[in-house]
C-alpha atoms as a PDB file:
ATOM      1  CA  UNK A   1      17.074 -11.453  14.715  1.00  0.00           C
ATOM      2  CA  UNK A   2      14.001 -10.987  12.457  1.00  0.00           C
ATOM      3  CA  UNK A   3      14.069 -13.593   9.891  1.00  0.00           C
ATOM      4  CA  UNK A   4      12.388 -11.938   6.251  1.00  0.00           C
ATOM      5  CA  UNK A   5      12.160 -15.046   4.311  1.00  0.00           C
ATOM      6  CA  UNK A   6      10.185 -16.542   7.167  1.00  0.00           C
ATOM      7  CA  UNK A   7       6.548 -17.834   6.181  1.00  0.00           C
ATOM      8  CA  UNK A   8       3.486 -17.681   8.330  1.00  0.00           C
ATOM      9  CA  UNK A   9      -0.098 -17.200   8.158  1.00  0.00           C
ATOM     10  CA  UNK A  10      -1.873 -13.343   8.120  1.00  0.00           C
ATOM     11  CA  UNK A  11      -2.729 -13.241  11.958  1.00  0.00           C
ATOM     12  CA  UNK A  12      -4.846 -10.933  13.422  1.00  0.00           C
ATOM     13  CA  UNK A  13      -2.070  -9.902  16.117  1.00  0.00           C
ATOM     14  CA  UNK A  14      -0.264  -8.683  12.986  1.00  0.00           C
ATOM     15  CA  UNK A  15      -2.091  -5.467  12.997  1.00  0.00           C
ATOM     16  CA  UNK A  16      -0.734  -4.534  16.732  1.00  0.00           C
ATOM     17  CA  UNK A  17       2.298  -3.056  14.722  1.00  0.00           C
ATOM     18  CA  UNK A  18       0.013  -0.660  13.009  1.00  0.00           C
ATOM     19  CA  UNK A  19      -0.350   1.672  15.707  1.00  0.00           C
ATOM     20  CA  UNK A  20       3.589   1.478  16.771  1.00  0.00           C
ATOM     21  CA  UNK A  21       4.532   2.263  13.277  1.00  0.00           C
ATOM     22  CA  UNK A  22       2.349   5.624  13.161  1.00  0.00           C
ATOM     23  CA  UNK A  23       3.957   6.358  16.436  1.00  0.00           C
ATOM     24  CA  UNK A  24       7.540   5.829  14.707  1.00  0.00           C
ATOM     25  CA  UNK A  25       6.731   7.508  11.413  1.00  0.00           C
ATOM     26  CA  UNK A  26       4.950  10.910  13.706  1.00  0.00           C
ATOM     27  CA  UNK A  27       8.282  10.899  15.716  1.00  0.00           C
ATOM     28  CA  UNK A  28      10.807  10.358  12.758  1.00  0.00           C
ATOM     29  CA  UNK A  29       8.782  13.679  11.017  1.00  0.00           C
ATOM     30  CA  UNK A  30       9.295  15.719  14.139  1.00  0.00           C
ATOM     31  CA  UNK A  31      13.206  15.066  14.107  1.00  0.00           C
ATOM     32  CA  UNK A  32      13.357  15.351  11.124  1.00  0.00           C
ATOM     33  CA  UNK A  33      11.263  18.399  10.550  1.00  0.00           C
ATOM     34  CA  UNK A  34      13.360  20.323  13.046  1.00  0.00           C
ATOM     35  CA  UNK A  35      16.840  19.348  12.343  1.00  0.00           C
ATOM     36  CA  UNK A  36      16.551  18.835   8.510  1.00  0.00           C
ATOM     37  CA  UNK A  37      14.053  20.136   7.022  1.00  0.00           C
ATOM     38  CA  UNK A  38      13.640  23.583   8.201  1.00  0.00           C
ATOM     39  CA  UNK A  39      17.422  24.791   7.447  1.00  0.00           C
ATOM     40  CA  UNK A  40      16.648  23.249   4.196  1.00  0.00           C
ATOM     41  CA  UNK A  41      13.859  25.066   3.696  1.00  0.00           C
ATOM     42  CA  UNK A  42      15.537  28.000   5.368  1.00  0.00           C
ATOM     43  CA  UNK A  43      18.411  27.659   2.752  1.00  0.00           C
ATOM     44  CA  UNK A  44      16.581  26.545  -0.196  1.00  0.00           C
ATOM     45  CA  UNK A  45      13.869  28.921   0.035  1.00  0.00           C
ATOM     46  CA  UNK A  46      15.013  32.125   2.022  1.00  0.00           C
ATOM     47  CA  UNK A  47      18.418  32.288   0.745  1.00  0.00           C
ATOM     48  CA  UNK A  48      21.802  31.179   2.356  1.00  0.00           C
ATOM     49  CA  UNK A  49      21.726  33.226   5.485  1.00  0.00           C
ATOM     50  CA  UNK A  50      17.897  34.545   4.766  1.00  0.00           C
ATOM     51  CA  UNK A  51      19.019  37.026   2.800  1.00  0.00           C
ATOM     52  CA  UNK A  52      15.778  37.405   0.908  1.00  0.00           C
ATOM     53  CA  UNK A  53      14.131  37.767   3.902  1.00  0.00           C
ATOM     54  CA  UNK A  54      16.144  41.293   4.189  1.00  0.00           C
ATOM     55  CA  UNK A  55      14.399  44.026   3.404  1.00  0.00           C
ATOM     56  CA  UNK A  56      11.336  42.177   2.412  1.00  0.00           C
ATOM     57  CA  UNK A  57       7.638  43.121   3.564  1.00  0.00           C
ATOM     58  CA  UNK A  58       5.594  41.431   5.718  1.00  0.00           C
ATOM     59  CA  UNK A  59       3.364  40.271   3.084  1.00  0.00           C
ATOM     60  CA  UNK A  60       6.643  38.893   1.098  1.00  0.00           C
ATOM     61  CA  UNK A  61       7.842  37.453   4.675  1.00  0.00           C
ATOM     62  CA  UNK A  62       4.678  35.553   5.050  1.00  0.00           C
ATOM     63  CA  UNK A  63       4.953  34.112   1.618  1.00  0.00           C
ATOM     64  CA  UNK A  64       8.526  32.535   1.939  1.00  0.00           C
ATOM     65  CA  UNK A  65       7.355  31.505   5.451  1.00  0.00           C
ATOM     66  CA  UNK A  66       4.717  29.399   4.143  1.00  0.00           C
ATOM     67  CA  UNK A  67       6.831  28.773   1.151  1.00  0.00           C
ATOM     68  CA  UNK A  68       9.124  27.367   3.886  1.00  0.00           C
ATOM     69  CA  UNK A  69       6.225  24.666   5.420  1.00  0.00           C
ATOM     70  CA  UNK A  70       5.704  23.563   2.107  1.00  0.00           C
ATOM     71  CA  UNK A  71       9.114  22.568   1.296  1.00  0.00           C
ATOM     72  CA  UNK A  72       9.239  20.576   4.867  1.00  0.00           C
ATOM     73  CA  UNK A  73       6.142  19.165   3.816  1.00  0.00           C
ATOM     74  CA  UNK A  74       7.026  18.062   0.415  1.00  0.00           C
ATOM     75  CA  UNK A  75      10.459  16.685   2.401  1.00  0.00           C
ATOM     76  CA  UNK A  76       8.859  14.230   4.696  1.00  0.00           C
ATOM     77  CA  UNK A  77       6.555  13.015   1.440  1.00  0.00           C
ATOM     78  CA  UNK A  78       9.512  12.946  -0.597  1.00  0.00           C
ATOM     79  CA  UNK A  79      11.562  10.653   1.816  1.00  0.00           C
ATOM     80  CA  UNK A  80       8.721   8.782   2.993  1.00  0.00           C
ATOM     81  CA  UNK A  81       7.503   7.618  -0.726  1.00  0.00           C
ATOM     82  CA  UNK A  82      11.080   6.984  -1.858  1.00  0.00           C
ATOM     83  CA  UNK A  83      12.003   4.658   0.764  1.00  0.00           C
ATOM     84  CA  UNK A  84       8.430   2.554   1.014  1.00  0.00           C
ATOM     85  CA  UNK A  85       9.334   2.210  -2.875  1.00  0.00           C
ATOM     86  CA  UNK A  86      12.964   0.892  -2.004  1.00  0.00           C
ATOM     87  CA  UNK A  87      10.743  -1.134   0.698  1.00  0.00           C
ATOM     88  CA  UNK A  88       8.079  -2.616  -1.492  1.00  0.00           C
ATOM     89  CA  UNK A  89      10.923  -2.946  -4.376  1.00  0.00           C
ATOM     90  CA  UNK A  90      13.265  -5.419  -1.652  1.00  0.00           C
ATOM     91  CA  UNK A  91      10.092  -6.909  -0.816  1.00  0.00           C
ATOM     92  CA  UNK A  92       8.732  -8.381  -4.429  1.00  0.00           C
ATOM     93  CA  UNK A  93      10.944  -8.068  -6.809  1.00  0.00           C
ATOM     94  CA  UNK A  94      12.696 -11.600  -6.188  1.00  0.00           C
ATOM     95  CA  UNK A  95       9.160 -13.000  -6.094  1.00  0.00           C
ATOM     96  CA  UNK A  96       7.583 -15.431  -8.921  1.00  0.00           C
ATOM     97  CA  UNK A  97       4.612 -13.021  -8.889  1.00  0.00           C
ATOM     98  CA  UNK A  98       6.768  -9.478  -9.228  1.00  0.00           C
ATOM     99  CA  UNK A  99       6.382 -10.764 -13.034  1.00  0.00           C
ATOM    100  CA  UNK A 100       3.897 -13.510 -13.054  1.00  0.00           C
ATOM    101  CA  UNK A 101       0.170 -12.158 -11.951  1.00  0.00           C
ATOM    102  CA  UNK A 102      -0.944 -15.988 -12.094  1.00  0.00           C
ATOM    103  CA  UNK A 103       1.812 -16.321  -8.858  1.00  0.00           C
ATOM    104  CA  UNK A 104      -0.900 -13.929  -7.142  1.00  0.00           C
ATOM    105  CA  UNK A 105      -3.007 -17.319  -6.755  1.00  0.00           C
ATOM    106  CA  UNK A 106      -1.109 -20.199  -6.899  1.00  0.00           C
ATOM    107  CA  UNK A 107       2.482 -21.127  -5.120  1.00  0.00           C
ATOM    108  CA  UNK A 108       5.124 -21.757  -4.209  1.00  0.00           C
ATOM    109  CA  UNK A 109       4.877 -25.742  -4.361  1.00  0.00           C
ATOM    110  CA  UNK A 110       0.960 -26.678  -3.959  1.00  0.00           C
ATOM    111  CA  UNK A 111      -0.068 -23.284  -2.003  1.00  0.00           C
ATOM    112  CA  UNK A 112      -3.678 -21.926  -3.281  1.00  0.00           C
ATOM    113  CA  UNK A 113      -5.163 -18.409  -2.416  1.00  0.00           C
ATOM    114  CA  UNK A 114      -6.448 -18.085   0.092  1.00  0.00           C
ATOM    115  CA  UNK A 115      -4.420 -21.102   1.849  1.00  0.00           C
ATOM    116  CA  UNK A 116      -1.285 -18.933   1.206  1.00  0.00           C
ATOM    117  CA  UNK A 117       1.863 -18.229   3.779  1.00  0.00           C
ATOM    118  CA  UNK A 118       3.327 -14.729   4.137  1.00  0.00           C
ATOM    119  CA  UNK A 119       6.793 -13.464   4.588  1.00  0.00           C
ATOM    120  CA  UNK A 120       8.032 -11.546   7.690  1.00  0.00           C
ATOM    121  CA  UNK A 121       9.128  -8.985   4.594  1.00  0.00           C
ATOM    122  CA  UNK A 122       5.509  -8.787   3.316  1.00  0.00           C
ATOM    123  CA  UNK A 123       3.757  -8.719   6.497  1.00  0.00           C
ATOM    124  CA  UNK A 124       6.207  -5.920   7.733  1.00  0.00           C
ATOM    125  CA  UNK A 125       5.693  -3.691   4.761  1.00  0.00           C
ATOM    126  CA  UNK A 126       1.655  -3.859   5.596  1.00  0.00           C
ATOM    127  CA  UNK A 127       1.894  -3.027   8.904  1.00  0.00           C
ATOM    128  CA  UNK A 128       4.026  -0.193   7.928  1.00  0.00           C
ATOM    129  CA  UNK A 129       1.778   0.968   4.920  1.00  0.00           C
ATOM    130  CA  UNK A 130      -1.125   1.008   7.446  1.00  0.00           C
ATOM    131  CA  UNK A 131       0.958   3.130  10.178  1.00  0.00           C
ATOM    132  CA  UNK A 132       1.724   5.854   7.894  1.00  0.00           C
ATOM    133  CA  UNK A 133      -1.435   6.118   6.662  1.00  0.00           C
ATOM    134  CA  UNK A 134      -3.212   6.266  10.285  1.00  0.00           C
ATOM    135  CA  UNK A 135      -0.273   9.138  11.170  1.00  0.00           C
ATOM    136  CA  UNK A 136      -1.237  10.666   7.627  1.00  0.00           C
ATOM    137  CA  UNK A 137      -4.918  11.060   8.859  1.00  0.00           C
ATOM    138  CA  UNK A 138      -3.416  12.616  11.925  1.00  0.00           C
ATOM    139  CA  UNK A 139      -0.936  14.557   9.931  1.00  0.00           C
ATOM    140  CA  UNK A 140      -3.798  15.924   7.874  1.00  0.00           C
ATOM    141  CA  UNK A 141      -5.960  17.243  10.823  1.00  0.00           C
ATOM    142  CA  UNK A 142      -3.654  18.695  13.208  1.00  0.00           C
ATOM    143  CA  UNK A 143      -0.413  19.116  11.728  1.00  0.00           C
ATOM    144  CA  UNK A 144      -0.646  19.930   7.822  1.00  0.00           C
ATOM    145  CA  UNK A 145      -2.040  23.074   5.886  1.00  0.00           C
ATOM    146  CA  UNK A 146      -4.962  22.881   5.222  1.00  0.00           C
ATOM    147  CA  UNK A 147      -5.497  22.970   1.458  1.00  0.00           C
ATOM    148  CA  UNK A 148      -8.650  22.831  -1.184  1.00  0.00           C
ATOM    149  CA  UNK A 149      -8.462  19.200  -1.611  1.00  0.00           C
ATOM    150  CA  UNK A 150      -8.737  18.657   2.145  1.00  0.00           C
ATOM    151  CA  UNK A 151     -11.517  16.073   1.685  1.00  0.00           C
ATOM    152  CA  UNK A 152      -9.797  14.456  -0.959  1.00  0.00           C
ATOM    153  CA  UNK A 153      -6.418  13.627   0.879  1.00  0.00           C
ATOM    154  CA  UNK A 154      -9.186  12.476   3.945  1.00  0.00           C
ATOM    155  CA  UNK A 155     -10.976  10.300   1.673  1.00  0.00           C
ATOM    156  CA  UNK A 156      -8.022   8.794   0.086  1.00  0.00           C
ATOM    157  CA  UNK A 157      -6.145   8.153   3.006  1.00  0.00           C
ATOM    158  CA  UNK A 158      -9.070   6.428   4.951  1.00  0.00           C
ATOM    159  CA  UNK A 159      -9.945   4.141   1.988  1.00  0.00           C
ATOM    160  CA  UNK A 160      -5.928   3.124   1.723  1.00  0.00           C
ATOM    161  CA  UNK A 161      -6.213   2.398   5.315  1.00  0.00           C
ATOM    162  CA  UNK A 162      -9.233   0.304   5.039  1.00  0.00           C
ATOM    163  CA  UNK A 163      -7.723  -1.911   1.919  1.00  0.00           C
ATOM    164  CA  UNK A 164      -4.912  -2.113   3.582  1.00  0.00           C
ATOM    165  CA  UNK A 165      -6.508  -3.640   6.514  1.00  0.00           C
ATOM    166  CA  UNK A 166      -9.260  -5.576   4.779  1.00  0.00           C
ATOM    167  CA  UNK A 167      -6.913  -6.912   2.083  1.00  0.00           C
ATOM    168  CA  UNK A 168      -4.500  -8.280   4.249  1.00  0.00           C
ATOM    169  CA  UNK A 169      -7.177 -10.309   6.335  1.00  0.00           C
ATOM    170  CA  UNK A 170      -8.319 -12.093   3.410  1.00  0.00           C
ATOM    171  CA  UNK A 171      -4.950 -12.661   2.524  1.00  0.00           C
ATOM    172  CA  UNK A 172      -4.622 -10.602  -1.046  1.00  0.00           C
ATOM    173  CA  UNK A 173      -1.150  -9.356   0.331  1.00  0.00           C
ATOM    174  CA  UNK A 174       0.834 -10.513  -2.658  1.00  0.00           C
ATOM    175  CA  UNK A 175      -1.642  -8.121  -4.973  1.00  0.00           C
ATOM    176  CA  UNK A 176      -1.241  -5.354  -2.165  1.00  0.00           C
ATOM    177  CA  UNK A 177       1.883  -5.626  -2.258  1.00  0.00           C
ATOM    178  CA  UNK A 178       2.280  -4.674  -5.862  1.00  0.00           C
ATOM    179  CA  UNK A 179      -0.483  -2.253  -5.737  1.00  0.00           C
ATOM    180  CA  UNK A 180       2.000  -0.130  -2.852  1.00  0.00           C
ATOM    181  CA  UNK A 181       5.062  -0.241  -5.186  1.00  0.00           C
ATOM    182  CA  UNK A 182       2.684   1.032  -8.175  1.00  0.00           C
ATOM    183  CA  UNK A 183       0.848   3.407  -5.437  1.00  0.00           C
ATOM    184  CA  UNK A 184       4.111   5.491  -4.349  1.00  0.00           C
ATOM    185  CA  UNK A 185       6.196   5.582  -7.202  1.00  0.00           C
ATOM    186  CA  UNK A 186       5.058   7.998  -9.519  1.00  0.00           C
ATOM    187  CA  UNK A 187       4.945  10.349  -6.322  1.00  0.00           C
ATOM    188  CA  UNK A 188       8.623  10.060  -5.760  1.00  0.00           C
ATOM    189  CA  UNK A 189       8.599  12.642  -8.868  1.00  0.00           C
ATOM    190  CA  UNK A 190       5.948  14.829  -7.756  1.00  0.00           C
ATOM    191  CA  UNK A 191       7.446  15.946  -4.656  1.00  0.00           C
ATOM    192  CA  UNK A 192      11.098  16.144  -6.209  1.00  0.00           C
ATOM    193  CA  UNK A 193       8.643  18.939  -8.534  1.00  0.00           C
ATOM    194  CA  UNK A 194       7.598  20.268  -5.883  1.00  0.00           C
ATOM    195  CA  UNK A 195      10.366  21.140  -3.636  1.00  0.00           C
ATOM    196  CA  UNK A 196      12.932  22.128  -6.898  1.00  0.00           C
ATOM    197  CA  UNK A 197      10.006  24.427  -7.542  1.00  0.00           C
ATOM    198  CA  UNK A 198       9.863  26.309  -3.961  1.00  0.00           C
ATOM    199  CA  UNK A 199      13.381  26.518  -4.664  1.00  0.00           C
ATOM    200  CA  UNK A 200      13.176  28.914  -7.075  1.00  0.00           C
ATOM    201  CA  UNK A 201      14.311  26.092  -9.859  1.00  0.00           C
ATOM    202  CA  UNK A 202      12.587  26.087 -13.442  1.00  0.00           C
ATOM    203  CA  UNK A 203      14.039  23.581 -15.623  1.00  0.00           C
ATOM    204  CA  UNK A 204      14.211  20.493 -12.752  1.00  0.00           C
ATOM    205  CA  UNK A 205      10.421  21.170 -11.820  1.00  0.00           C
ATOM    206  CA  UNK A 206       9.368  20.551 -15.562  1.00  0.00           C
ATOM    207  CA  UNK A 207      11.496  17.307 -16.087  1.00  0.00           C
ATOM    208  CA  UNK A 208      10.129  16.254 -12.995  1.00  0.00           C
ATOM    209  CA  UNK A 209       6.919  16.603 -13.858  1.00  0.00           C
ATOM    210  CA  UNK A 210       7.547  15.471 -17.358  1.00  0.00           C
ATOM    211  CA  UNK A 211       8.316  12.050 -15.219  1.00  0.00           C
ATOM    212  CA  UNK A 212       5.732  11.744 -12.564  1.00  0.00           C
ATOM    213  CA  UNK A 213       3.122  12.664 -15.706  1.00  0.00           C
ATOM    214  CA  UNK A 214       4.837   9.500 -17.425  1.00  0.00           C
ATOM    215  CA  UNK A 215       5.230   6.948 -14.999  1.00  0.00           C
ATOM    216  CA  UNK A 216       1.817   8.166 -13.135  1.00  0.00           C
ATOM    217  CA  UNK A 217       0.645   6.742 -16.952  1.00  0.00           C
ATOM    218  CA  UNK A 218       2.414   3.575 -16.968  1.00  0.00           C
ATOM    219  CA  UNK A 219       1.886   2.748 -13.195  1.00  0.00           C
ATOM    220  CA  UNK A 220      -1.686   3.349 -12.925  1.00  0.00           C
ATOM    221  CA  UNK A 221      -3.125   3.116 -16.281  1.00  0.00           C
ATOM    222  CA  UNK A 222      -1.819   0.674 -18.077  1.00  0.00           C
ATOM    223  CA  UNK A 223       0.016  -1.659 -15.915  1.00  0.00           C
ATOM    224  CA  UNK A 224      -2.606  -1.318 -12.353  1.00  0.00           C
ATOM    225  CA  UNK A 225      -5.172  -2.260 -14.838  1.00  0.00           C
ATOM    226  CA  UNK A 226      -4.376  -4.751 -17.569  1.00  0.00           C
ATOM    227  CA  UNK A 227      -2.251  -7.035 -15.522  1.00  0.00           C
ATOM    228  CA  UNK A 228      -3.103  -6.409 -11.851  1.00  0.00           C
ATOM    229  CA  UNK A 229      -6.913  -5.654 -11.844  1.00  0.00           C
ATOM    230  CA  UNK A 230      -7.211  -8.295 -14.324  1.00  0.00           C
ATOM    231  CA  UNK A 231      -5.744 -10.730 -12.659  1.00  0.00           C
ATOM    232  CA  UNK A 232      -7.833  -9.739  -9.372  1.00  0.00           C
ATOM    233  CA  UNK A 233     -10.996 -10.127 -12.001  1.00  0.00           C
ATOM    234  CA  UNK A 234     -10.042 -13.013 -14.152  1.00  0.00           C
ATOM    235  CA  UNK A 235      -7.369 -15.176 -13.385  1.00  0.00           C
ATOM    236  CA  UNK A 236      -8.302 -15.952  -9.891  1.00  0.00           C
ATOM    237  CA  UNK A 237     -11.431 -17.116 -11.558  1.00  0.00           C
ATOM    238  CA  UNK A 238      -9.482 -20.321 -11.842  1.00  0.00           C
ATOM    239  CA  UNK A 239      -8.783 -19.985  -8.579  1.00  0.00           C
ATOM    240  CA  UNK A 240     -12.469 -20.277  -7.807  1.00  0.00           C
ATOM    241  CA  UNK A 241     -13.140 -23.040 -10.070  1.00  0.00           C
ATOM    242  CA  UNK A 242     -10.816 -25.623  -7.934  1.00  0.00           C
ATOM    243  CA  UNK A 243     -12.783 -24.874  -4.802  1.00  0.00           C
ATOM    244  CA  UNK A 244     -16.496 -24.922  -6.896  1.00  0.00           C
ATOM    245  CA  UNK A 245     -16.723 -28.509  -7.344  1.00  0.00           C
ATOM    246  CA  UNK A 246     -15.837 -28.943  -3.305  1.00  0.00           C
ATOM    247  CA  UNK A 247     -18.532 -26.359  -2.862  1.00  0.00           C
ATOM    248  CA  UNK A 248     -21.688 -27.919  -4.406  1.00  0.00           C
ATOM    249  CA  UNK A 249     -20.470 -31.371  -2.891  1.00  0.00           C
ATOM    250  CA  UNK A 250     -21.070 -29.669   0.906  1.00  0.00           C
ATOM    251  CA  UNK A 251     -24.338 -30.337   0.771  1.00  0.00           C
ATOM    252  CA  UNK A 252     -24.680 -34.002  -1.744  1.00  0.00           C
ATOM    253  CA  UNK A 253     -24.843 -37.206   0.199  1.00  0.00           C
ATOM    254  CA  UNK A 254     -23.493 -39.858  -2.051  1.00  0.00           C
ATOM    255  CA  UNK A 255     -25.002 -42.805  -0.060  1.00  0.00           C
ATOM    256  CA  UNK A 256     -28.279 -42.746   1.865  1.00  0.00           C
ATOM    257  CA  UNK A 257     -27.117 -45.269   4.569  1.00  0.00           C
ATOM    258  CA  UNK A 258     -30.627 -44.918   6.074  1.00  0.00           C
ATOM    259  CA  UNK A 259     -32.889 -45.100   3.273  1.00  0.00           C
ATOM    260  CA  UNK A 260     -31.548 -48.210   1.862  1.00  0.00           C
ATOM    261  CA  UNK A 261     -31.580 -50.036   5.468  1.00  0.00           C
ATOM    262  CA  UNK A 262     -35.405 -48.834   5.837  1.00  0.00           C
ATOM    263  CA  UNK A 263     -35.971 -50.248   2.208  1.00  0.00           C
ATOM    264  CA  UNK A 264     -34.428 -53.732   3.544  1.00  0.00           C
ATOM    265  CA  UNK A 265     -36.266 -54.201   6.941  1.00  0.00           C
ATOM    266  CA  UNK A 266     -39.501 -53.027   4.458  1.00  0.00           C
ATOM    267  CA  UNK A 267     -38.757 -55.822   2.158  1.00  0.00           C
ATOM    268  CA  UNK A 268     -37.718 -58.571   3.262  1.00  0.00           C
ATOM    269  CA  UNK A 269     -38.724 -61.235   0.892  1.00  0.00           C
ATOM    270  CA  UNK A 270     -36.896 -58.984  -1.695  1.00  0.00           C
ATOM    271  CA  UNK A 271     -33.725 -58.831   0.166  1.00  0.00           C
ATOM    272  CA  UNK A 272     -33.828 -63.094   0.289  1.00  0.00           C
ATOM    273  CA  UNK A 273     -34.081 -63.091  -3.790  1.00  0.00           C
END
């Protein structure tokens, strides 16, 4: 049985699960897509028992059909975002640095970034952060309609990937972590917009959006910034300090064995006074 509270060093064979957690999250969309999310969409959209689809043109028939892929779309995003939160939530928020940026660096006991161990819990919501993000790149290309922003959704996906992967090897994975939960929340509210709007809903899209405009706010510009980016800036500065004095003494020799021996066979007469 997987312990969570177990601590161990960021390992390179840690990122095997990457790949086998884009292969779970690609086959979880497919059953789900299938045998949830298009009768929902069918329903939600089209009308118990299609009925808007009767008597409707083909134009108007093509537009509830993609209407339809939308809402499945906006489904998987929806339940994906809203259980990493519940995932990155479990994972911090008993942990001295949920509240206390300083924690990023230093603890528990005499633990120092970058000498730092890692849960199971932490390491596991990485790995799965990374696999979703590799299956969103496939997603995007092959499965997903293609929209405008196309090469904005790339970009941002394959620059998540790569600080995913890069931050965990030099061991930042308690500022990651935080960084996820702060990532996906505000989206929760976004797609819960979304989908009440393909509905046909008015009033539940705009206090949904009233939300994700309010929490995108508080998540990413004022608390991402003045507490986690400036602890990543500043207060691992005295981080750095404890390792600077160690740093200039690599190369210092306090005691020139040899020089003072070669002084003594040189002077003899002195050494005898």
């Amino acid at each position: 049985m997987l312990d969570w509270e177990h601590e161990s060093y960021p390992e390179e064979k840690d990122y095997i699960l990457i790949p086998f957690f884009a292969i779970f999250f690609f086959t979880v969309r497919v059953v789900l897509d299938i045998y949830v999310f298009e009768p929902a969409g069918q329903f939600f959209v089209c009308g118990k028992g299609g009925y808007k689809l009767k008597g409707a043109s083909a134009v108007e028939k093509d537009a509830l059909r993609k209407t339809v892929v939308k809402f499945k779309e906006s489904s998987w995003k929806l339940c994906y975002f809203l259980s990493a939160e519940i995932f990155a939530l479990t994972a911090t928020y008993n942990e001295a640095w949920f509240t206390d940026t300083m924690k990023y660096w230093v603890g528990p006991g005499d633990q120092i970034w970058p000498d730092q161990l890692c849960k199971s819990k932490l390491k596991l919501l990485y790995m799965s952060a990374g696999g979703f993000y590799i299956y969103s790149i496939f997603a995007l290309v092959f499965w997903e309609t293609r929209r405008k922003d196309f090469g904005v959704s790339m970009s941002h996906h394959v620059v998540t990937l790569a600080l995913i992967i890069v931050s965990y090897w030099v061991r930042l994975g308690r500022v990651g972590s935080i960084v996820l939960a702060l990532h996906d929340a505000s989206d929760i509210f976004l797609e819960i917009a979304k989908l009440t709007k393909y509905s046909g809903s008015e009033v539940i899209p705009a206090v949904a959006f009233v939300m994700f405009a309010v929490s995108w706010v508080a998540l990413r510009l004022v608390i991402l910034p003045f507490w986690v980016i400036r602890s990543t800036s500043y207060e691992v500065l005295s981080v750095a300090d404890k390792f600077h004095p160690q740093i200039k003494a690599l190369g210092r020799i306090d005691n020139d064995v040899r020089s003072d021996s070669d002084d003594d066979d040189e002077n003899p007469k002195k050494k005898e006074k």
